[in-house]
C-alpha atoms as a PDB file:
ATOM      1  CA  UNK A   1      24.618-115.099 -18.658  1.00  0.00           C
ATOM      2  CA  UNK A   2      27.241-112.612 -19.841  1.00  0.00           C
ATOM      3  CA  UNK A   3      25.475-112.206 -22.950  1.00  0.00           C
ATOM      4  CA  UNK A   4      22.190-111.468 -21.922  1.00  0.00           C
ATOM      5  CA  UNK A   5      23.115-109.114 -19.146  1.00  0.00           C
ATOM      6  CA  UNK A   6      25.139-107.353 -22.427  1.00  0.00           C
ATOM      7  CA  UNK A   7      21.963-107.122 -23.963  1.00  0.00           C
ATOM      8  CA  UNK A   8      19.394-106.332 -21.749  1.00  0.00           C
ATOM      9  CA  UNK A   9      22.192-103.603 -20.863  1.00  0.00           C
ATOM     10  CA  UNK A  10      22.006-102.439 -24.262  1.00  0.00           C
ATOM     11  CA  UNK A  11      18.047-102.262 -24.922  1.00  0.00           C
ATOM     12  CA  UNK A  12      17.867-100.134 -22.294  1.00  0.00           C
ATOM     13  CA  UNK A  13      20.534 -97.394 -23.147  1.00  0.00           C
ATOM     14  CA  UNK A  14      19.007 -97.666 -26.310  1.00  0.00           C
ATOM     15  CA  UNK A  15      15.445 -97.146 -25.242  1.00  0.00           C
ATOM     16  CA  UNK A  16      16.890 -94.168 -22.864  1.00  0.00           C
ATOM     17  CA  UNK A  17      18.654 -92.538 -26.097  1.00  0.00           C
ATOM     18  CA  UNK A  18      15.187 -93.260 -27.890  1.00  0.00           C
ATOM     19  CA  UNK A  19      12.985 -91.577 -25.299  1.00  0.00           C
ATOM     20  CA  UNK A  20      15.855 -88.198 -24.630  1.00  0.00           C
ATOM     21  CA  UNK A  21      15.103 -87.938 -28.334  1.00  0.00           C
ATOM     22  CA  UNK A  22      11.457 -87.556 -28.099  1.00  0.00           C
ATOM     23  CA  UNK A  23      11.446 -85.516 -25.025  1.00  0.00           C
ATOM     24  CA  UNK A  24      13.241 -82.923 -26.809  1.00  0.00           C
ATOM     25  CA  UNK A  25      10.966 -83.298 -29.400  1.00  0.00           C
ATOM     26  CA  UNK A  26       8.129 -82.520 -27.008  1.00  0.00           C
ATOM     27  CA  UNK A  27       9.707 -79.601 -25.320  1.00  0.00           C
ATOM     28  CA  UNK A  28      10.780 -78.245 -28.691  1.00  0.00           C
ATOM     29  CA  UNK A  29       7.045 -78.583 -29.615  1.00  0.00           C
ATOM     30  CA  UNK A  30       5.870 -77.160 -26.421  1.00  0.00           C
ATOM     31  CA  UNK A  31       8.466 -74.272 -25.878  1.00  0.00           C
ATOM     32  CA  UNK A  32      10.055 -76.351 -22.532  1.00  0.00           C
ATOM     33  CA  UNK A  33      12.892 -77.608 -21.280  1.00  0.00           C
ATOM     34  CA  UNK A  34      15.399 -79.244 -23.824  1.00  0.00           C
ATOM     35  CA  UNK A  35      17.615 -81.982 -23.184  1.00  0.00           C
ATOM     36  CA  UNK A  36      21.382 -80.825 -23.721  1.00  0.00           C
ATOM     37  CA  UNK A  37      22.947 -82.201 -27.331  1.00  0.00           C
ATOM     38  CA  UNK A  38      25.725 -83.157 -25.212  1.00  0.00           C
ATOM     39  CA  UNK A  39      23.374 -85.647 -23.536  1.00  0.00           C
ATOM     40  CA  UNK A  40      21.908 -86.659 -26.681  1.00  0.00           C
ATOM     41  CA  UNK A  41      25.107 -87.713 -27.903  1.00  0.00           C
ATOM     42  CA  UNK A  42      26.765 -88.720 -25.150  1.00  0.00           C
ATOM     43  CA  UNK A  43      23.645 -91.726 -25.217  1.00  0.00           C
ATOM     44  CA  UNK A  44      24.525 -92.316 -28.314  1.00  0.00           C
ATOM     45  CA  UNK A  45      28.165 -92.922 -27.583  1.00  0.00           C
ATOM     46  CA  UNK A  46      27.588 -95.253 -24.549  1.00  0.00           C
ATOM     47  CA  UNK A  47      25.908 -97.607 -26.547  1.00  0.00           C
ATOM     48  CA  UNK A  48      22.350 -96.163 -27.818  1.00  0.00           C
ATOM     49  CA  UNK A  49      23.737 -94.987 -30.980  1.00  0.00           C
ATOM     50  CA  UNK A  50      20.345 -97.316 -32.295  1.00  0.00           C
ATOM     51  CA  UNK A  51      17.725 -96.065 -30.399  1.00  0.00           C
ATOM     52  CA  UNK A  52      19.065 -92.398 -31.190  1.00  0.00           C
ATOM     53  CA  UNK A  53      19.145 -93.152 -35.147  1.00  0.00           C
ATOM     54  CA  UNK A  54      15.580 -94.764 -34.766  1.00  0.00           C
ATOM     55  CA  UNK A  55      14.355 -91.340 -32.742  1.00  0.00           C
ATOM     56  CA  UNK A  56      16.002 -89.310 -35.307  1.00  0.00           C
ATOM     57  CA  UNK A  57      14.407 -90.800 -38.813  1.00  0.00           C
ATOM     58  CA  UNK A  58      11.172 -91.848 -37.001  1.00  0.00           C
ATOM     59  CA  UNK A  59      10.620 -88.432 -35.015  1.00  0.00           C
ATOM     60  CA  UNK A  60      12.229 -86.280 -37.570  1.00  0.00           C
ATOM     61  CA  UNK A  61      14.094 -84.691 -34.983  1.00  0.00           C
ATOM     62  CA  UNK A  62      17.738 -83.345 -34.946  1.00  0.00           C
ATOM     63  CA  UNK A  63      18.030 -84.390 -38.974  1.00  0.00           C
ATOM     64  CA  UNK A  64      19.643 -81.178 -40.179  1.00  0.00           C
ATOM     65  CA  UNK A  65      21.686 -80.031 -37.053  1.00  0.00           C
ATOM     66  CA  UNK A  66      25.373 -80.689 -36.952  1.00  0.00           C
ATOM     67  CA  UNK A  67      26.758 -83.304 -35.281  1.00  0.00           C
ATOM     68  CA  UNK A  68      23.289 -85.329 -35.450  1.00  0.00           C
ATOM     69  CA  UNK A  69      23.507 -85.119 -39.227  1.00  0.00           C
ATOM     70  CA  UNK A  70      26.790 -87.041 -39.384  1.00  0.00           C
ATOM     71  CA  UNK A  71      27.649 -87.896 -35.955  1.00  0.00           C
ATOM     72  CA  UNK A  72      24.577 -90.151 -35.281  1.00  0.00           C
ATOM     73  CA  UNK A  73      25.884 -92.268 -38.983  1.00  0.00           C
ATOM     74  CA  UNK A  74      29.311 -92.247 -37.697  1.00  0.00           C
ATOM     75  CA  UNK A  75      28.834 -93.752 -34.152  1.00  0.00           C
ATOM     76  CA  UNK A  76      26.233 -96.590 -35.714  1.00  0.00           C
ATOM     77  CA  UNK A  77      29.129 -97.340 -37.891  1.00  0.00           C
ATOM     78  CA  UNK A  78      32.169 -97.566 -35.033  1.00  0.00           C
ATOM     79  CA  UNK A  79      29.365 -99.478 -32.838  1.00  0.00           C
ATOM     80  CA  UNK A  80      28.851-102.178 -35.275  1.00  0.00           C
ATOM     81  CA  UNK A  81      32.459-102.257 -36.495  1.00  0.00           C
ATOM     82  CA  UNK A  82      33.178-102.909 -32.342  1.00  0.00           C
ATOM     83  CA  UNK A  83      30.076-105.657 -32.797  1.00  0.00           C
ATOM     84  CA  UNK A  84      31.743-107.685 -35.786  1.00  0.00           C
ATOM     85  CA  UNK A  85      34.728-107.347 -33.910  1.00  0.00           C
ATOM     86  CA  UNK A  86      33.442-108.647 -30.919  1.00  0.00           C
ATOM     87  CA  UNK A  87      31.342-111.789 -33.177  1.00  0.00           C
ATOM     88  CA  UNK A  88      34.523-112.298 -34.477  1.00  0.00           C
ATOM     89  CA  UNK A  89      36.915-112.732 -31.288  1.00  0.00           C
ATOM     90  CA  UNK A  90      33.687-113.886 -29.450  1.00  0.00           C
ATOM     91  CA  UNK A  91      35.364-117.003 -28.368  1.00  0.00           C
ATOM     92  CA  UNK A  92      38.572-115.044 -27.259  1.00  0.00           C
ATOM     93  CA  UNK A  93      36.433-112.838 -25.375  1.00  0.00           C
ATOM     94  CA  UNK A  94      34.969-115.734 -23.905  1.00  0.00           C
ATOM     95  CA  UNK A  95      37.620-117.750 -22.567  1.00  0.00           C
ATOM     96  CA  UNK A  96      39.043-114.125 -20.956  1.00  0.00           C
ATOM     97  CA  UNK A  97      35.918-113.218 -19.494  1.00  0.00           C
ATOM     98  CA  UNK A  98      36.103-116.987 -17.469  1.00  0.00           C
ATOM     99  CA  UNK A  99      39.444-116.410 -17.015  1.00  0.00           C
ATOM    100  CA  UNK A 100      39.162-113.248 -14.862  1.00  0.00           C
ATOM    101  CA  UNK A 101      36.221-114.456 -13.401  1.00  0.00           C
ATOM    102  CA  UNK A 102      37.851-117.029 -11.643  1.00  0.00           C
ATOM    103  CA  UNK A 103      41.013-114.900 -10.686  1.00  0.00           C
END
């Protein structure tokens, strides 16, 4: 149950990430607002550091700019180094996660 509330959780800050990325693109396009790079990152941070990298390559969007360049690389890599970690000490996590849902 944990699990799949993790993931559904993470879909959609990915898809959120993936659609701030082509928004900007639009506006960029169309001379319009523009989402803040802040808020571009900061999705990435929380967890949509996927769906960013995907908008990125696939919209060709953001690929030169600093941080995008090599922040986007750098928060996939800490993400899935926290996601081995987590596979790893899943059954840890596990028994904890009962643990203080029963206290």
């Amino acid at each position: 149950m944990i699990a799949l509330a993790i993931a559904t959780a993470l879909l959609g800050i990915n898809l959120a990430a993936f659609l701030a990325f082509w928004w900007d693109k639009e506006a960029a396009r169309a001379g319009g607002w523009r989402v803040r790079e802040d808020t571009l990152l900061g999705l990435a941070v929380i967890g949509g550091s996927l769906g960013a990298l995907a908008a990125q390559r696939m919209l060709r969007h953001k690929t030169r700019k600093q941080p995008f360049r090599t922040g986007l690389p750098a928060i996939v890599a800490v993400h899935a180094a926290i996601g081995m970690a987590l596979l790893a000490f899943s059954g840890h996590l596990l028994d904890l996660l009962h643990w203080l849902a029963r206290s």
